[in-house]
PDB file of N, CA and C in Angstrom:
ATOM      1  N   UNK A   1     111.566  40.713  80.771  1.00  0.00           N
ATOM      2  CA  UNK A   1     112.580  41.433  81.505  1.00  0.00           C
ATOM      3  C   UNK A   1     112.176  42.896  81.536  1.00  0.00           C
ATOM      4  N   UNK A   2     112.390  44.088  82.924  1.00  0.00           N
ATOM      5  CA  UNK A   2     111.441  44.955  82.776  1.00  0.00           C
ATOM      6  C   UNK A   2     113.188  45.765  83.806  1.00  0.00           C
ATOM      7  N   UNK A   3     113.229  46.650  83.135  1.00  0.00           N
ATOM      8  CA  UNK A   3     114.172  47.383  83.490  1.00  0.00           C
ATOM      9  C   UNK A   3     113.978  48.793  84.321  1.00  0.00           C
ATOM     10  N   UNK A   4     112.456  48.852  84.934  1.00  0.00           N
ATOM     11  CA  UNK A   4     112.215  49.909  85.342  1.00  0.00           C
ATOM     12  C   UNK A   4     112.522  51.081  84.790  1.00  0.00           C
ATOM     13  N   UNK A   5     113.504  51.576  85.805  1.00  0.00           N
ATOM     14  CA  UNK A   5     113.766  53.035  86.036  1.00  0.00           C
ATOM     15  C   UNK A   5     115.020  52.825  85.343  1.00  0.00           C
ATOM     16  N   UNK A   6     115.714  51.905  84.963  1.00  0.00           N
ATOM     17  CA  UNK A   6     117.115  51.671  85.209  1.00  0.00           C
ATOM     18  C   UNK A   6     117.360  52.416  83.298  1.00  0.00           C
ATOM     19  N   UNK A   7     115.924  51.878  82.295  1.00  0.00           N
ATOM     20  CA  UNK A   7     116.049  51.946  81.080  1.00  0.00           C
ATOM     21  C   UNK A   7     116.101  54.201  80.719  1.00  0.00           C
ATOM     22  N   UNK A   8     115.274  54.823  81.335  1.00  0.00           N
ATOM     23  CA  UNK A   8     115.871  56.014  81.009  1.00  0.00           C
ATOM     24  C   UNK A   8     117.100  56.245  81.587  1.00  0.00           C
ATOM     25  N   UNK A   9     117.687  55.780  82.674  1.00  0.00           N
ATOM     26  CA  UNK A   9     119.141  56.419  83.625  1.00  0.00           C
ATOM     27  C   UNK A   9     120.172  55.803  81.800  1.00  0.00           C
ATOM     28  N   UNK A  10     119.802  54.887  81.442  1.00  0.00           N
ATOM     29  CA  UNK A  10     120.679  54.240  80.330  1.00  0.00           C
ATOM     30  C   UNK A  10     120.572  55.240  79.391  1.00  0.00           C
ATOM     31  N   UNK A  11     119.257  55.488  78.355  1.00  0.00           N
ATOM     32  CA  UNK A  11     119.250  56.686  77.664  1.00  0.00           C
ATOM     33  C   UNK A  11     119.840  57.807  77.906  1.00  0.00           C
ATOM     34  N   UNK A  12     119.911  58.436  78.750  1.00  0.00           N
ATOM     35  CA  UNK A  12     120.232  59.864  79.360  1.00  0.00           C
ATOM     36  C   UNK A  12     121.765  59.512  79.517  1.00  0.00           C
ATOM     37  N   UNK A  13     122.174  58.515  79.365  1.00  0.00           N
ATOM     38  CA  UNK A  13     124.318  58.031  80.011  1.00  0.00           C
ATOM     39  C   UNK A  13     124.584  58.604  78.469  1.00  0.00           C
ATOM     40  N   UNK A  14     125.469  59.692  78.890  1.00  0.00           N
ATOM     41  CA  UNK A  14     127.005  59.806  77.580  1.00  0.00           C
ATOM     42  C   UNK A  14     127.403  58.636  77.101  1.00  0.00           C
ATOM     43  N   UNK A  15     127.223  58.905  76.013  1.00  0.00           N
ATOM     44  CA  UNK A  15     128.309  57.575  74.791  1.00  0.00           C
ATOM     45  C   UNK A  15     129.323  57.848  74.603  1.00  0.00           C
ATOM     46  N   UNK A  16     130.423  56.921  74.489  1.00  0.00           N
ATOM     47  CA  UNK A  16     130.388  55.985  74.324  1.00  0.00           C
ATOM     48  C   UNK A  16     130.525  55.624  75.985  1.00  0.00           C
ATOM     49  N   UNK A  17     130.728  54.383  76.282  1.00  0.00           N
ATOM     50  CA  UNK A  17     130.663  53.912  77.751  1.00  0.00           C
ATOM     51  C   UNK A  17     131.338  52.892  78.056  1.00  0.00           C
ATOM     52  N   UNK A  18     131.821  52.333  78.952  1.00  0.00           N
ATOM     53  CA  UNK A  18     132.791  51.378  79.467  1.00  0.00           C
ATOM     54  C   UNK A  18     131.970  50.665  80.225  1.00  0.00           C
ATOM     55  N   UNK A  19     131.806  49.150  80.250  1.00  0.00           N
ATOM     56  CA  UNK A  19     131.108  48.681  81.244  1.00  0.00           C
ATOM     57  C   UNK A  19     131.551  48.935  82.701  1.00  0.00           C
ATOM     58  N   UNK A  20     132.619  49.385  82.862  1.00  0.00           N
ATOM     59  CA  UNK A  20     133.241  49.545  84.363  1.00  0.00           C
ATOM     60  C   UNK A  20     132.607  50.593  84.333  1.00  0.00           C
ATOM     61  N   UNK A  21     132.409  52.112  83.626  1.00  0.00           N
ATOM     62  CA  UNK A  21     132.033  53.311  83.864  1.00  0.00           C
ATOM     63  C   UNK A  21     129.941  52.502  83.959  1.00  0.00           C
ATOM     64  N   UNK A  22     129.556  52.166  83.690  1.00  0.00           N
ATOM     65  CA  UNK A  22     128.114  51.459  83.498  1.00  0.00           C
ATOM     66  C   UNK A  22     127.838  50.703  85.055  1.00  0.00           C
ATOM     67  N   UNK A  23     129.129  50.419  85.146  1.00  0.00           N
ATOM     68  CA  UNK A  23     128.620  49.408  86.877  1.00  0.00           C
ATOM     69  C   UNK A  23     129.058  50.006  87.926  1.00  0.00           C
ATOM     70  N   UNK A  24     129.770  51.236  87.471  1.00  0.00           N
ATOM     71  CA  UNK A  24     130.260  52.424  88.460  1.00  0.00           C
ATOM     72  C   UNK A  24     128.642  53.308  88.799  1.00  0.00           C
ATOM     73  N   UNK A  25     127.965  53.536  87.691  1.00  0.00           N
ATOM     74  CA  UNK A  25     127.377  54.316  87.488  1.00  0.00           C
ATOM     75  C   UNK A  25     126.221  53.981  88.241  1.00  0.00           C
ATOM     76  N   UNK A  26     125.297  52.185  87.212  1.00  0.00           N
ATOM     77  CA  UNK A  26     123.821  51.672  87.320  1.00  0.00           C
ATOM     78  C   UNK A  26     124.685  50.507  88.178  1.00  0.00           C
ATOM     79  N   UNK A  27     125.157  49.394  88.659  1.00  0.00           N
ATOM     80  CA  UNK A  27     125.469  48.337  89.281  1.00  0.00           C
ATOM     81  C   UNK A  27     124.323  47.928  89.794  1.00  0.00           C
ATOM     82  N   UNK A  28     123.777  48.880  90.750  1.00  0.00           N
ATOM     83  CA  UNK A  28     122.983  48.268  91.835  1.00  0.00           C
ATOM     84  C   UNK A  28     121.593  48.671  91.248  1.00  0.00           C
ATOM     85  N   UNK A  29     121.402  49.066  90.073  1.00  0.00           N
ATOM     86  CA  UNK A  29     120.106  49.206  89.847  1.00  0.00           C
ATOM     87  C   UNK A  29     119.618  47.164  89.355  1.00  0.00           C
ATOM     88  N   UNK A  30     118.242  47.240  89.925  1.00  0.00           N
ATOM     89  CA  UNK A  30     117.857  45.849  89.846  1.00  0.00           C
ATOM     90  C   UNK A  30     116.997  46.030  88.310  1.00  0.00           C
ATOM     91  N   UNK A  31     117.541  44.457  88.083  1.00  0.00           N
ATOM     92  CA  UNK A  31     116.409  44.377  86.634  1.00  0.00           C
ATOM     93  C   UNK A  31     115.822  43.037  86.844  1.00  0.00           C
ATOM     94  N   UNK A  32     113.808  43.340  86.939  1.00  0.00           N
ATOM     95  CA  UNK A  32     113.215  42.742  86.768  1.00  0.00           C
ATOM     96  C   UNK A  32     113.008  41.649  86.298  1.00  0.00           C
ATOM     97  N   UNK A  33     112.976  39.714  86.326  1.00  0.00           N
ATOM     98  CA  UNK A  33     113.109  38.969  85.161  1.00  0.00           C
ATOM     99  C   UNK A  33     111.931  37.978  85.588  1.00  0.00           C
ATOM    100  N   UNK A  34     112.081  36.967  84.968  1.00  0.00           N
ATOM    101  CA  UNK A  34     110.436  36.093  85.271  1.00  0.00           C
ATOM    102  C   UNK A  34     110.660  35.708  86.441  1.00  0.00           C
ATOM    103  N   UNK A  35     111.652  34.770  86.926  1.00  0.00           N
ATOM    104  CA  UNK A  35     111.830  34.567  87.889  1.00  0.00           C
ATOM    105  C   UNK A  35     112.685  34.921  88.943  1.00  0.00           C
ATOM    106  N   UNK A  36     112.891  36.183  89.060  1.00  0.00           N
ATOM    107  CA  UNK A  36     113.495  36.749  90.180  1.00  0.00           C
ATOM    108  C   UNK A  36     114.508  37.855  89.889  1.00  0.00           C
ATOM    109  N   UNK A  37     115.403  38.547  90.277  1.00  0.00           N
ATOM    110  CA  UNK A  37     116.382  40.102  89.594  1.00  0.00           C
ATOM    111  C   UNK A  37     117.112  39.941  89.758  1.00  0.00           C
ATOM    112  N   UNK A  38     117.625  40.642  89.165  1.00  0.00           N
ATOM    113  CA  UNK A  38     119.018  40.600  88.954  1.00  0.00           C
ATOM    114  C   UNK A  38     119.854  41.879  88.761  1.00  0.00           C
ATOM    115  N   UNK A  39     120.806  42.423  89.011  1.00  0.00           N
ATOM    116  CA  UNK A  39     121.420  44.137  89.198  1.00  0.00           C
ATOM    117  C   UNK A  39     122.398  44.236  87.903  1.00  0.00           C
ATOM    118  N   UNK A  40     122.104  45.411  87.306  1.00  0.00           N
ATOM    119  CA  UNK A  40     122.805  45.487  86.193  1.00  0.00           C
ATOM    120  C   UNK A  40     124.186  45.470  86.049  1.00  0.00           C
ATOM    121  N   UNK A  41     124.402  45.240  87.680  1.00  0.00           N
ATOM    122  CA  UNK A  41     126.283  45.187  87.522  1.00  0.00           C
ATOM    123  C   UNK A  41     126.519  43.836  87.622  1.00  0.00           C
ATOM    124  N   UNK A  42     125.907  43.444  88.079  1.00  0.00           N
ATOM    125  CA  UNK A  42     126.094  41.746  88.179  1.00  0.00           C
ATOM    126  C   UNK A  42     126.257  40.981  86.412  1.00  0.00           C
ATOM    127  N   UNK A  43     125.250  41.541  85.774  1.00  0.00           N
ATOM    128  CA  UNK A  43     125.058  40.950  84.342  1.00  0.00           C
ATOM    129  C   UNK A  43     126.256  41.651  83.073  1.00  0.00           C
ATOM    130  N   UNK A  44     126.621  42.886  83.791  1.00  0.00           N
ATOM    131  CA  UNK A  44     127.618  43.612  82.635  1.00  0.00           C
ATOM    132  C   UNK A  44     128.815  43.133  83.269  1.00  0.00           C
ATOM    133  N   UNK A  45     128.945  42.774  84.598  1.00  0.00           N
ATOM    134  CA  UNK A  45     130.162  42.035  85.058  1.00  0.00           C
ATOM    135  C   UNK A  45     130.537  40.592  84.641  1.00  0.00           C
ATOM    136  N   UNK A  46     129.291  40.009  84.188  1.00  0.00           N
ATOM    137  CA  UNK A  46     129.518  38.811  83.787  1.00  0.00           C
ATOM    138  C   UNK A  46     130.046  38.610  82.163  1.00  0.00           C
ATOM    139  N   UNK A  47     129.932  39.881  81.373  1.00  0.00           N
ATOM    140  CA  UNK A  47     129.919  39.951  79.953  1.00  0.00           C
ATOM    141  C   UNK A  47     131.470  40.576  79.804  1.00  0.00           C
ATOM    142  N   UNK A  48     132.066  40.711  80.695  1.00  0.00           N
ATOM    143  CA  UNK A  48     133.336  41.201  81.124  1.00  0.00           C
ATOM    144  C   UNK A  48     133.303  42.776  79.585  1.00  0.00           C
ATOM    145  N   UNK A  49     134.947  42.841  79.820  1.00  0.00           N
ATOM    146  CA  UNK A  49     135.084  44.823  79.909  1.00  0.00           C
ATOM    147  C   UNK A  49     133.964  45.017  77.883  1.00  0.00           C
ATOM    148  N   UNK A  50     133.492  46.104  78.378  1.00  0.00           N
ATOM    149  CA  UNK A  50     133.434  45.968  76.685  1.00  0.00           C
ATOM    150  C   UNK A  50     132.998  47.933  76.693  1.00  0.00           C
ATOM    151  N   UNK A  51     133.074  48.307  75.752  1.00  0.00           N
ATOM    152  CA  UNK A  51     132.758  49.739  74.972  1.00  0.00           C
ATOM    153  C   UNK A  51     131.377  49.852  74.390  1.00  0.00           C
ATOM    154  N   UNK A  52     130.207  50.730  75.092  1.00  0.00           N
ATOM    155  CA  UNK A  52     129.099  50.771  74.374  1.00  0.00           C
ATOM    156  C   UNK A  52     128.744  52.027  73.926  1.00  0.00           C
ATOM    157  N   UNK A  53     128.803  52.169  72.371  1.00  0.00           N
ATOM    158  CA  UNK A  53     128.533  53.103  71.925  1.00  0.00           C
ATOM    159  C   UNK A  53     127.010  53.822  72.186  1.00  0.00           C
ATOM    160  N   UNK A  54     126.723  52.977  72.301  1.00  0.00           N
ATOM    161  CA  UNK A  54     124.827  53.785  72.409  1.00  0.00           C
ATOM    162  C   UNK A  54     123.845  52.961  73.654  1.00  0.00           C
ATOM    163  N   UNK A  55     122.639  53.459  73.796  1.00  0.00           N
ATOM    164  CA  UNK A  55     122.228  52.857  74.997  1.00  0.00           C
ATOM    165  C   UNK A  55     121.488  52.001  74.491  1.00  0.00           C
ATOM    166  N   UNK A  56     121.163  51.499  73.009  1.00  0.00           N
ATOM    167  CA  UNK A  56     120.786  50.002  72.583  1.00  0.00           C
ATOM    168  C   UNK A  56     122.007  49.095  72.670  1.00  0.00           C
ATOM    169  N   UNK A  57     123.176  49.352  72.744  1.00  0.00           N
ATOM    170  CA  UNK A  57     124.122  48.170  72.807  1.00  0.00           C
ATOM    171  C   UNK A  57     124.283  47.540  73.905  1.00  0.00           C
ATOM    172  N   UNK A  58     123.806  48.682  75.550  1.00  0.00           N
ATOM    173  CA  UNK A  58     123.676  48.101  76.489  1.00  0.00           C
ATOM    174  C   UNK A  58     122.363  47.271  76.582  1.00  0.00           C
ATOM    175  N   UNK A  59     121.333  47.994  76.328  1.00  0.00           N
ATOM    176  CA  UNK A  59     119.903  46.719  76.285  1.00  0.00           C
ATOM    177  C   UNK A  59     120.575  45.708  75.674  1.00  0.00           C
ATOM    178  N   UNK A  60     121.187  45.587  74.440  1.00  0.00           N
ATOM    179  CA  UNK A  60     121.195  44.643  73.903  1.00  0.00           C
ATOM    180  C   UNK A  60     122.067  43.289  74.626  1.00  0.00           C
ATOM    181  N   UNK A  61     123.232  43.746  75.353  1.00  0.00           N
ATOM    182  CA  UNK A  61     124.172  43.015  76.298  1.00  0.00           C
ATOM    183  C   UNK A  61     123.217  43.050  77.896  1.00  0.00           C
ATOM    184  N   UNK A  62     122.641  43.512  78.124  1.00  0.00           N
ATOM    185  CA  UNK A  62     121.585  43.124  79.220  1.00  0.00           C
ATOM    186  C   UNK A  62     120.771  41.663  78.629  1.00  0.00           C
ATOM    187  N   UNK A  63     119.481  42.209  77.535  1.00  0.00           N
ATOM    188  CA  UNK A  63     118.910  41.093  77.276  1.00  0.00           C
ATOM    189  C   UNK A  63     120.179  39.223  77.319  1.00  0.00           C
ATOM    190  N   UNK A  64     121.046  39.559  76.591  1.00  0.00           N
ATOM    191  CA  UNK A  64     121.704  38.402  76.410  1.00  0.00           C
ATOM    192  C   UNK A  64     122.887  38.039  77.766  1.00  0.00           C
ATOM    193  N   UNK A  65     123.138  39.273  78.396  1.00  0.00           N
ATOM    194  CA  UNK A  65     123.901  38.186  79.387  1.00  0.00           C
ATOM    195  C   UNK A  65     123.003  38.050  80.970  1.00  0.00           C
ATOM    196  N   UNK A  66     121.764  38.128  80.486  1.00  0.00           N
ATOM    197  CA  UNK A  66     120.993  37.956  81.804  1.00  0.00           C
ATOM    198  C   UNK A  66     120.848  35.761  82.017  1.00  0.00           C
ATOM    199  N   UNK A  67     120.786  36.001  83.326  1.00  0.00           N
ATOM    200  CA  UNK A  67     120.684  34.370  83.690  1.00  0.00           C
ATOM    201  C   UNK A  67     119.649  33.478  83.224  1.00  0.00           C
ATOM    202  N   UNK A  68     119.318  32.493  83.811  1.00  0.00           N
ATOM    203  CA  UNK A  68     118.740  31.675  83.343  1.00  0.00           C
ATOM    204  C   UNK A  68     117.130  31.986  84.192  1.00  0.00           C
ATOM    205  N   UNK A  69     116.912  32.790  85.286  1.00  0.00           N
ATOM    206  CA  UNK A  69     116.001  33.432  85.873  1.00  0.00           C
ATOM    207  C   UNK A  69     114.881  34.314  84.756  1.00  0.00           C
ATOM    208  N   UNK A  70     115.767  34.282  83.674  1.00  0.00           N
ATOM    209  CA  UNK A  70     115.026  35.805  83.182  1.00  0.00           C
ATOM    210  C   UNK A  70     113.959  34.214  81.963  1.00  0.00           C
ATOM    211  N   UNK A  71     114.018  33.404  81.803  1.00  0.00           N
ATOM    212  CA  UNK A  71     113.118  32.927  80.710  1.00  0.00           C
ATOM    213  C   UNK A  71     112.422  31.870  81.737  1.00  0.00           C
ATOM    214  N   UNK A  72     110.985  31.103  80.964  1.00  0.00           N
ATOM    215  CA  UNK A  72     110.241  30.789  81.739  1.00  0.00           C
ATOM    216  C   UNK A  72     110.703  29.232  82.277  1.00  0.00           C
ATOM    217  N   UNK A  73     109.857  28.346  81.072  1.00  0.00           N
ATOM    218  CA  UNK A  73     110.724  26.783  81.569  1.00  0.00           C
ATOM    219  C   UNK A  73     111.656  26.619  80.802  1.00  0.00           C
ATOM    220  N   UNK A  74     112.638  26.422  82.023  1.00  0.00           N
ATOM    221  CA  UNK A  74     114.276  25.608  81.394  1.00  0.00           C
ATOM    222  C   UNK A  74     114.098  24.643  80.610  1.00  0.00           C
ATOM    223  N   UNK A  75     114.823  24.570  79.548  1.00  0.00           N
ATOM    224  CA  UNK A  75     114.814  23.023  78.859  1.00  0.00           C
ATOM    225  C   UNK A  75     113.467  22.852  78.024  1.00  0.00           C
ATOM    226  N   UNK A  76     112.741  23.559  77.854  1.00  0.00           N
ATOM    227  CA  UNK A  76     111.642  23.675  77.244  1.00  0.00           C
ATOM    228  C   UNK A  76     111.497  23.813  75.660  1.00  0.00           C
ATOM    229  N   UNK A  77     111.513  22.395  74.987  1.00  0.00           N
ATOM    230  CA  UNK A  77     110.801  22.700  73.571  1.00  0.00           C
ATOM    231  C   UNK A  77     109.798  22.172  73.152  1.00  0.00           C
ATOM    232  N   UNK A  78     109.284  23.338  72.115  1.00  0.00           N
ATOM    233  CA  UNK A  78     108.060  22.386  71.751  1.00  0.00           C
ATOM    234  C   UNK A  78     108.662  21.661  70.521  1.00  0.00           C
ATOM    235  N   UNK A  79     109.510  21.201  70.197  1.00  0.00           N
ATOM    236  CA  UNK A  79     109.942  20.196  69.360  1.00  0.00           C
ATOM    237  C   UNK A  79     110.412  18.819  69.946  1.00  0.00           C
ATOM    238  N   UNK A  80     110.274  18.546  71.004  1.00  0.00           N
ATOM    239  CA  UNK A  80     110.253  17.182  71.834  1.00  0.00           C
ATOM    240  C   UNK A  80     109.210  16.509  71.694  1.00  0.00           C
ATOM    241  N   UNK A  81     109.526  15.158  71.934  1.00  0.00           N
ATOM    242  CA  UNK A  81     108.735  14.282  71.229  1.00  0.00           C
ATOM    243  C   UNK A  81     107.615  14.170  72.649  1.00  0.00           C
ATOM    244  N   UNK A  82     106.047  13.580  72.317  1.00  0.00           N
ATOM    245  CA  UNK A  82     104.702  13.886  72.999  1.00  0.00           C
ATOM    246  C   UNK A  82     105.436  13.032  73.603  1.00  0.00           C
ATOM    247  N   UNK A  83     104.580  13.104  74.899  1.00  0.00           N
ATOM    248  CA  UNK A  83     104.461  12.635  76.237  1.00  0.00           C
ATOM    249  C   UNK A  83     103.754  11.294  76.071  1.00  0.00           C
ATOM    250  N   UNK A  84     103.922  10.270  76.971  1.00  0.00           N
ATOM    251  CA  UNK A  84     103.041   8.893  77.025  1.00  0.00           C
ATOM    252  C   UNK A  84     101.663   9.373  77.327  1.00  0.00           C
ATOM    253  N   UNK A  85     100.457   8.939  76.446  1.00  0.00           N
ATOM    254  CA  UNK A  85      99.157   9.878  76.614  1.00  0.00           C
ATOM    255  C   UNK A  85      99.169  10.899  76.169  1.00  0.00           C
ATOM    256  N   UNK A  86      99.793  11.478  75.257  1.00  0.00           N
ATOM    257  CA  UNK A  86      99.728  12.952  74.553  1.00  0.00           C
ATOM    258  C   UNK A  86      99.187  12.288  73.146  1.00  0.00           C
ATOM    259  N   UNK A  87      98.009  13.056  72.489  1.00  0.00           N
ATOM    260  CA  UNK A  87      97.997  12.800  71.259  1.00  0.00           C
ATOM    261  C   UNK A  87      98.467  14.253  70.211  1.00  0.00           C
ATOM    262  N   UNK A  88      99.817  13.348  69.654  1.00  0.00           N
ATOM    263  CA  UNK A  88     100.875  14.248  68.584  1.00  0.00           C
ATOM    264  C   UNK A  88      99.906  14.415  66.900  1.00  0.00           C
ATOM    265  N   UNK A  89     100.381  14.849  66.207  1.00  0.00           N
ATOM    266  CA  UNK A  89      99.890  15.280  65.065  1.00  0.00           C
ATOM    267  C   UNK A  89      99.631  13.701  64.155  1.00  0.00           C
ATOM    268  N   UNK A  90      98.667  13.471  63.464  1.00  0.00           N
ATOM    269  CA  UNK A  90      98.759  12.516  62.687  1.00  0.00           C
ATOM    270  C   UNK A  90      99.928  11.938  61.917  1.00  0.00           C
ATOM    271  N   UNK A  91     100.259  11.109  61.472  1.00  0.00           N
ATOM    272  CA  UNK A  91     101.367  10.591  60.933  1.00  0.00           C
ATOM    273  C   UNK A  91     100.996  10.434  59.501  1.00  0.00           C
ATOM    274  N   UNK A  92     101.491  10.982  58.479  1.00  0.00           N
ATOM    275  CA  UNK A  92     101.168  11.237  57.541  1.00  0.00           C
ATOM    276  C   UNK A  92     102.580  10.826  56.252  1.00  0.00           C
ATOM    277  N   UNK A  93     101.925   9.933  55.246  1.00  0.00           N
ATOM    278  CA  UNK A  93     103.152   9.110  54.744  1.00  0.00           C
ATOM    279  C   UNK A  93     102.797   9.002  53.106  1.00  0.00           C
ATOM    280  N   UNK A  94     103.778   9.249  52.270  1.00  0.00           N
ATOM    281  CA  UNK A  94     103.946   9.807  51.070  1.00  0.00           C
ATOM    282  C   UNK A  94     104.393   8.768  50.245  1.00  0.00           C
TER     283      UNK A  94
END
């Protein structure tokens, strides 16, 4: 996730902050994600009203209420069991 320009306009914002004063302010600034952007008013609108004391509390409510756009494969673990034709780790018995 790559916040451009949007990450100093955040530093440089007076604390404490209102997300309404935040989507008044940045809204339409776009933030970068793997698969496609997303505007910082869209994502602080979705995290509904909250008070940010500093401009890590907003990164921090960016990183987490961004969509499902911002990570790579959905549904993706590597703790699922191998594939038909995958060779998995030896089986090893005590």
């Amino acid at each position: 996730m790559h916040l451009e320009g949007t990450g100093d306009l955040i530093d440089d914002h007076s604390y404490p902050a209102t997300s309404a004063e935040m989507i008044a302010a940045y809204g339409d600034s776009e933030i970068e994600l793997q698969d496609g952007t997303e505007t910082l008013g869209t994502v602080l609108g979705r995290l509904g009203p909250e008070t940010y004391h500093s401009a890590q509390d907003v990164r921090d409510a960016l990183y987490t209420g961004v969509g499902h756009e911002a990570i790579g494969r959905r549904f993706y673990s590597d703790r699922d069991a191998y594939a038909l034709g995958e060779n998995g780790p030896e089986q090893v018995s005590f």
